[in-house]
Protein backbone atom coordinates (compact mmCIF):
# COMPACT_ATOMS: atom_id res chain seq x y z
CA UNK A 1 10.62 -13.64 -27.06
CA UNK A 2 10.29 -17.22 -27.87
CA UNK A 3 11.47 -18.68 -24.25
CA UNK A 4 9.03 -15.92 -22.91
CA UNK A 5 5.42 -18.02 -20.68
CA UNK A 6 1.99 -17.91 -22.76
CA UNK A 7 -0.20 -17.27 -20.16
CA UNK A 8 -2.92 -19.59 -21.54
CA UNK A 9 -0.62 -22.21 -22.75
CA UNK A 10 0.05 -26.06 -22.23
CA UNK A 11 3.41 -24.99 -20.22
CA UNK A 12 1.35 -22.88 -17.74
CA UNK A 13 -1.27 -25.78 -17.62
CA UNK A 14 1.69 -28.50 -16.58
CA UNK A 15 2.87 -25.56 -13.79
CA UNK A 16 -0.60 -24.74 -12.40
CA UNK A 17 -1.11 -28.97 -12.45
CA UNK A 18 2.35 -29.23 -10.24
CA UNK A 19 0.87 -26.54 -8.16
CA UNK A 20 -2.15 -28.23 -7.38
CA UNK A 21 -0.22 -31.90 -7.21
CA UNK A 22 1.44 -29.98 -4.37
CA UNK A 23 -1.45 -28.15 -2.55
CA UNK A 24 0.80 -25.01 -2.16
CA UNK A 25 -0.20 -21.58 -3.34
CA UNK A 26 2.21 -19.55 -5.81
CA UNK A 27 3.19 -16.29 -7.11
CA UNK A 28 4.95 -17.15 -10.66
CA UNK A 29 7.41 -14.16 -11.61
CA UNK A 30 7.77 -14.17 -15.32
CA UNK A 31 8.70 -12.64 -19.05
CA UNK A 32 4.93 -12.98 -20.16
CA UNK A 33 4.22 -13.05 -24.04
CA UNK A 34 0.87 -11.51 -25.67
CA UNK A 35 0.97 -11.48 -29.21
CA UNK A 36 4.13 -10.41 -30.09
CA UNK A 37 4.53 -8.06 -26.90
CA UNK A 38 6.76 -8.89 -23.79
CA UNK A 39 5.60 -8.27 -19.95
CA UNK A 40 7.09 -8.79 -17.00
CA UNK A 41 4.03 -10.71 -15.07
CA UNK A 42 3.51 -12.40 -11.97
CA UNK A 43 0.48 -15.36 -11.58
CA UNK A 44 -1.28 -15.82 -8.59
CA UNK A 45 -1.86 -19.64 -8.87
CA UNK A 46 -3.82 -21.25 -5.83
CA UNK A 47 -4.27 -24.48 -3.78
CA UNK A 48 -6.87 -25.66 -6.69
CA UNK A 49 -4.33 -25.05 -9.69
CA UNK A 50 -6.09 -21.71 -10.74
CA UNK A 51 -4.71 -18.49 -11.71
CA UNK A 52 -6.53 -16.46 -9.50
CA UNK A 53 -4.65 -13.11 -9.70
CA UNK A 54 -2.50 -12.03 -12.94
CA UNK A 55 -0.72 -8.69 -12.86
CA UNK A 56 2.02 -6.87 -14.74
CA UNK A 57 4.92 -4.62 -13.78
CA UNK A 58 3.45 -1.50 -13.98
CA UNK A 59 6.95 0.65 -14.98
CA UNK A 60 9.49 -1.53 -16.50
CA UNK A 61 13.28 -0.80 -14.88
CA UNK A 62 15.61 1.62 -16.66
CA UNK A 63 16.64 -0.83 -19.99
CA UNK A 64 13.50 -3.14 -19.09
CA UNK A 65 11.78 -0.59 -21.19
CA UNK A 66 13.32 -1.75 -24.45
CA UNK A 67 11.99 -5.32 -23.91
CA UNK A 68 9.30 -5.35 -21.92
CA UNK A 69 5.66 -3.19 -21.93
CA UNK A 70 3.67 -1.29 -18.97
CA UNK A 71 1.05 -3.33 -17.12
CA UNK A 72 -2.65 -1.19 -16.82
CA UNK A 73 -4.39 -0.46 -14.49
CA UNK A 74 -5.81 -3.93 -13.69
CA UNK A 75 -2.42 -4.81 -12.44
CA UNK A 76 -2.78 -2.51 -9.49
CA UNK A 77 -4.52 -5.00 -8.00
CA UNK A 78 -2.02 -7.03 -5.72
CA UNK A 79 -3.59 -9.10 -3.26
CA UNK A 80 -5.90 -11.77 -3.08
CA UNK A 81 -6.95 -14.11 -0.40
CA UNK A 82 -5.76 -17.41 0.36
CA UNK A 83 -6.24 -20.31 2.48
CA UNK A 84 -2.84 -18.85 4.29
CA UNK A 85 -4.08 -15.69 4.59
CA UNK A 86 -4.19 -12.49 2.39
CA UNK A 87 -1.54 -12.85 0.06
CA UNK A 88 0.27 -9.77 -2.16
CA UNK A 89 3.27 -9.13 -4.54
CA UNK A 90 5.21 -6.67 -6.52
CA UNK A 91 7.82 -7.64 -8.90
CA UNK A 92 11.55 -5.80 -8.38
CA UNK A 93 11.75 -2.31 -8.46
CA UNK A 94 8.13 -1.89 -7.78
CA UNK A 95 9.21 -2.06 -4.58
CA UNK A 96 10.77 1.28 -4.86
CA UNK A 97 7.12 3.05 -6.09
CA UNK A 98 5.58 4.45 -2.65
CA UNK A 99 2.10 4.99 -4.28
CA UNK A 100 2.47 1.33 -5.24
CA UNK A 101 3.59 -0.23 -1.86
CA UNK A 102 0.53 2.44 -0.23
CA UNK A 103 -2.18 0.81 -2.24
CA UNK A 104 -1.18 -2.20 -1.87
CA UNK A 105 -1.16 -1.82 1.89
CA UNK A 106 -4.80 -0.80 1.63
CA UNK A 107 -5.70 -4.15 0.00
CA UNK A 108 -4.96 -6.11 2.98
CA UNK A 109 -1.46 -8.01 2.48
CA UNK A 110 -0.69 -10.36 5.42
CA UNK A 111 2.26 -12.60 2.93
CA UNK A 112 3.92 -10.24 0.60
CA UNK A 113 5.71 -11.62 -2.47
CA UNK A 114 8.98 -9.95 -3.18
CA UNK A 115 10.25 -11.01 -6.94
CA UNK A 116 13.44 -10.46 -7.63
CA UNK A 117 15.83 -11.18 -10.69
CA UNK A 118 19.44 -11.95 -9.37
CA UNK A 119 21.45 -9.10 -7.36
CA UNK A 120 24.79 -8.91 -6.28
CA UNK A 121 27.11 -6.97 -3.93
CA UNK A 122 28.80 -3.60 -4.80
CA UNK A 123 31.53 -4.27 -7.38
CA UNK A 124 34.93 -2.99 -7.05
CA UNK A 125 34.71 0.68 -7.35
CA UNK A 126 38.04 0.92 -9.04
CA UNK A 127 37.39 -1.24 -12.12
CA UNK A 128 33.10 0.03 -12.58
CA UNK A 129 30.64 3.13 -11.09
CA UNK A 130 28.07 1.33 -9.00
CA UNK A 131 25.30 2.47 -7.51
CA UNK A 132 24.24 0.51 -4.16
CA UNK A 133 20.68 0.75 -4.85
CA UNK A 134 21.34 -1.79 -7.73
CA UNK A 135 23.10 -4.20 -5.40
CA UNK A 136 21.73 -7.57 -2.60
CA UNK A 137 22.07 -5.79 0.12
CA UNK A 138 20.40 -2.50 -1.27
CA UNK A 139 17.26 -4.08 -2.88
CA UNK A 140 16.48 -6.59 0.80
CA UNK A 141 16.76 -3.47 2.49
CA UNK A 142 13.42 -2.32 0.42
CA UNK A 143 11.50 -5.76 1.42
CA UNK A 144 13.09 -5.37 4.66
CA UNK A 145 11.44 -1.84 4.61
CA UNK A 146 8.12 -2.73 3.41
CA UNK A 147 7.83 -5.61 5.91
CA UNK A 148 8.42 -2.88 8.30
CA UNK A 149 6.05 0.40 6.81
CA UNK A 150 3.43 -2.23 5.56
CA UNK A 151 3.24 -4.58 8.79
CA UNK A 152 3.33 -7.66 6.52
CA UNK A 153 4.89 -10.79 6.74
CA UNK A 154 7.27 -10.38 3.76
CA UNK A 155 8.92 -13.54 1.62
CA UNK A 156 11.89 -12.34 -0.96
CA UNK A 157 11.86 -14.63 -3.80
CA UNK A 158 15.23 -14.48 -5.86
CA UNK A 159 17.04 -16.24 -8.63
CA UNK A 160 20.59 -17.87 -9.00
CA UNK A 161 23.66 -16.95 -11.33
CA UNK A 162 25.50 -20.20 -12.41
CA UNK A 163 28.34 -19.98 -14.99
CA UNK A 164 26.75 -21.73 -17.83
CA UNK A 165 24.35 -19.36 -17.59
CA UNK A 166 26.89 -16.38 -18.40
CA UNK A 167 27.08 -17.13 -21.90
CA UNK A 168 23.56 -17.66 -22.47
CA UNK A 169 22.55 -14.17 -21.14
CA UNK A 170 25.24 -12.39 -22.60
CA UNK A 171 27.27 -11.58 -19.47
CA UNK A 172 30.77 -13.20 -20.23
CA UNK A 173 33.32 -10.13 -19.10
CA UNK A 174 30.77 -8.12 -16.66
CA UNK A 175 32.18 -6.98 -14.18
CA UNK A 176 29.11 -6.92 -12.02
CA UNK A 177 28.26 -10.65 -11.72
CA UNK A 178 29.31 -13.20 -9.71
CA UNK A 179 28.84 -16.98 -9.94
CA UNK A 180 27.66 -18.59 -8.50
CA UNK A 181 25.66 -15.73 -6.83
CA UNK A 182 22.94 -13.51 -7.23
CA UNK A 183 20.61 -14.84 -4.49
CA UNK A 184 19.52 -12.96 -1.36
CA UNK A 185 16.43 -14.56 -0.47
CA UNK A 186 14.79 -13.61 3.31
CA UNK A 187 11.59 -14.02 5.33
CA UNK A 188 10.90 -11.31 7.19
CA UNK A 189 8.21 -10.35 9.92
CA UNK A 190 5.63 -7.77 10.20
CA UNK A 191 7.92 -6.07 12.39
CA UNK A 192 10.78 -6.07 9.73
CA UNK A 193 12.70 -8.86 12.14
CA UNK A 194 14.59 -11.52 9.58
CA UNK A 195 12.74 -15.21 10.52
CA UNK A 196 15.45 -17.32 8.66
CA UNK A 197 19.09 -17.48 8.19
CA UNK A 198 20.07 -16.51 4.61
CA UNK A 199 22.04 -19.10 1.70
CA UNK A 200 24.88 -18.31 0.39
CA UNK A 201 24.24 -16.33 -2.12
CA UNK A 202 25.29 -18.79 -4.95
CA UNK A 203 22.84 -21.54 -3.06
CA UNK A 204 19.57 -22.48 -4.03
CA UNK A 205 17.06 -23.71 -1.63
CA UNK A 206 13.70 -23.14 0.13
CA UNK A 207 13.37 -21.29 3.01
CA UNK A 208 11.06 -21.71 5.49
CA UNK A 209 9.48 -20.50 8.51
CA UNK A 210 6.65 -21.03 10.78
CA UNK A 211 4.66 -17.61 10.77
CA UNK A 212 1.77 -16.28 13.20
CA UNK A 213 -0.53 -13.41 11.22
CA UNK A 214 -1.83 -12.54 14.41
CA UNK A 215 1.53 -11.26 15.02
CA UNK A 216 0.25 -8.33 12.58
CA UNK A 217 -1.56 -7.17 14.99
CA UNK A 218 1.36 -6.30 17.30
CA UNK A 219 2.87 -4.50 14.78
CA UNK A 220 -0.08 -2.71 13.45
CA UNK A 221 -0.95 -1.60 17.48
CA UNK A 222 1.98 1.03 16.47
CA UNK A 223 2.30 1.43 13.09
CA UNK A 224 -0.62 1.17 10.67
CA UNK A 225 -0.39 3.42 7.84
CA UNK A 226 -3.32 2.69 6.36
CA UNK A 227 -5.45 2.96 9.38
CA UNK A 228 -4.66 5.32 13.03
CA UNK A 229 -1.45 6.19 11.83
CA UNK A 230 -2.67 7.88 8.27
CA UNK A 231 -4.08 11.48 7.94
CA UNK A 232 -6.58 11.11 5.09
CA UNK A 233 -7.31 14.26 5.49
CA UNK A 234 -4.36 15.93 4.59
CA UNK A 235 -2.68 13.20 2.49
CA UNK A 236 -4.84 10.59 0.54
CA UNK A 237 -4.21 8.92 -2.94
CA UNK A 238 -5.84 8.65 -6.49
CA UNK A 239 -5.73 5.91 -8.15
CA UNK A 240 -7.04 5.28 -11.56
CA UNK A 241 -8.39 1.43 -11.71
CA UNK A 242 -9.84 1.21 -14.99
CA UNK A 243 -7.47 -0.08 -17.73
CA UNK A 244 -7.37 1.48 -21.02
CA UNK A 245 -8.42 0.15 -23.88
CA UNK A 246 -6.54 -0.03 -27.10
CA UNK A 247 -9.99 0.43 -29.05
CA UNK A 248 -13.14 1.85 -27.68
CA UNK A 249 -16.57 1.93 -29.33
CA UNK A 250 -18.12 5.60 -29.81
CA UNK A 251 -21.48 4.22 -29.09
CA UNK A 252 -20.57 3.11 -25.35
């Protein structure tokens, strides 16, 4: 809890200062602390340095739940625009929510920010039971999927393993992580075509690519699932957008 990001906080205000030193627009995966409660969180910070989007994960992961709480409603709200164009993001396994990804395709995403905690490829089978959708190669097939059902430009975000950092996480003996390792950042098209050639997984870098939105439109010509290629008449979804409160006046 204590190395978990203050939202308002003199540590944000230094990041969203870089962010505007640098004229670049970010979407800041993070353990978020309110009060004494955890959240996994992602800022939308833009060209001017301002948190212009802040959302939560809206159904922690499996053993997530005995850290971290549920974002509400407010953090259905994905996208925003930009001066690059209508920007999005999920964090993790939110990728794997269909309702999710669906709403968020009805917001508009052009650039969709994939954030991911380290991954890594199927252990040996004879030493631990893995499954494959916890593994790289399973969880960038689900960006590589949304790039494709959501006809968005899709950029996977993901962190790096080192050895030192073993110890400090309490991972010395698993069997499931590699170091270096972890990493299996991608850019992918609207189209779900890979833009880049992937690090090594134990390598950090940037990635970059020069991207076209109109080359949405191509993809969209076929596919768009919010739009000719939906039946609202047969299949639609309800969402509930008002976030509860934890106290509520009788007189409103």
């Amino acid at each position: 809890m204590a190395n978990s990001l203050v939202r308002e906080s003199e540590e944000m205000n230094r990041i969203k200062a870089a962010v505007r030193a640098a004229g670049i627009f970010v979407v800041l995966g993070y353990s978020e602390r309110d009060g004494t409660s955890l959240y996994i969180a992602q800022s939308f910070i833009s060209v001017d340095g301002d948190i212009v989007l802040h959302r939560r994960k809206i159904k922690p992961t499996h053993v997530e739940r005995a850290v971290w709480g549920e974002g509400q409603a407010d953090s259905l709200q994905s996208v925003v625009n930009s001066p690059f164009g209508r920007i999005g993001g999920l964090n993790c396994w939110e990728h794997l929510q269909p309702l999710l990804r669906f709403y968020e395709y009805t917001q508009g995403v052009q650039i969709h920010i994939a954030g991911w905690p380290p991954m890594f490829p199927m252990p040996d089978e004879k030493t631990v039971k893995w499954p494959f959708h916890e593994t790289d190669k399973g969880n960038l097939l689900t960006c590589q999927f949304l790039a494709i059902e959501g006809q968005t430009f899709v950029l996977v975000a993901t962190q790096v393993l080192t050895e030192p950092n073993l110890k400090k996480l309490n991972l010395l003996g698993s069997k499931i992580c590699q170091t270096p390792g972890g990493g299996f950042s991608m850019i992918f098209g609207p189209d779900g075509k890979p833009l880049v050639e992937a690090f090594p997984a134990g390598e950090e870098g940037i990635l970059q690519a020069d991207i076209d939105l109109r080359d949405i439109d191509y993809a969209k010509a076929m596919i768009d699932t919010v739009g000719h290629y939906s039946r609202p008449d047969l299949l639609s979804l309800q969402v509930n957008s008002k976030a509860a409160k934890l106290v509520a006046s009788m007189n409103e």
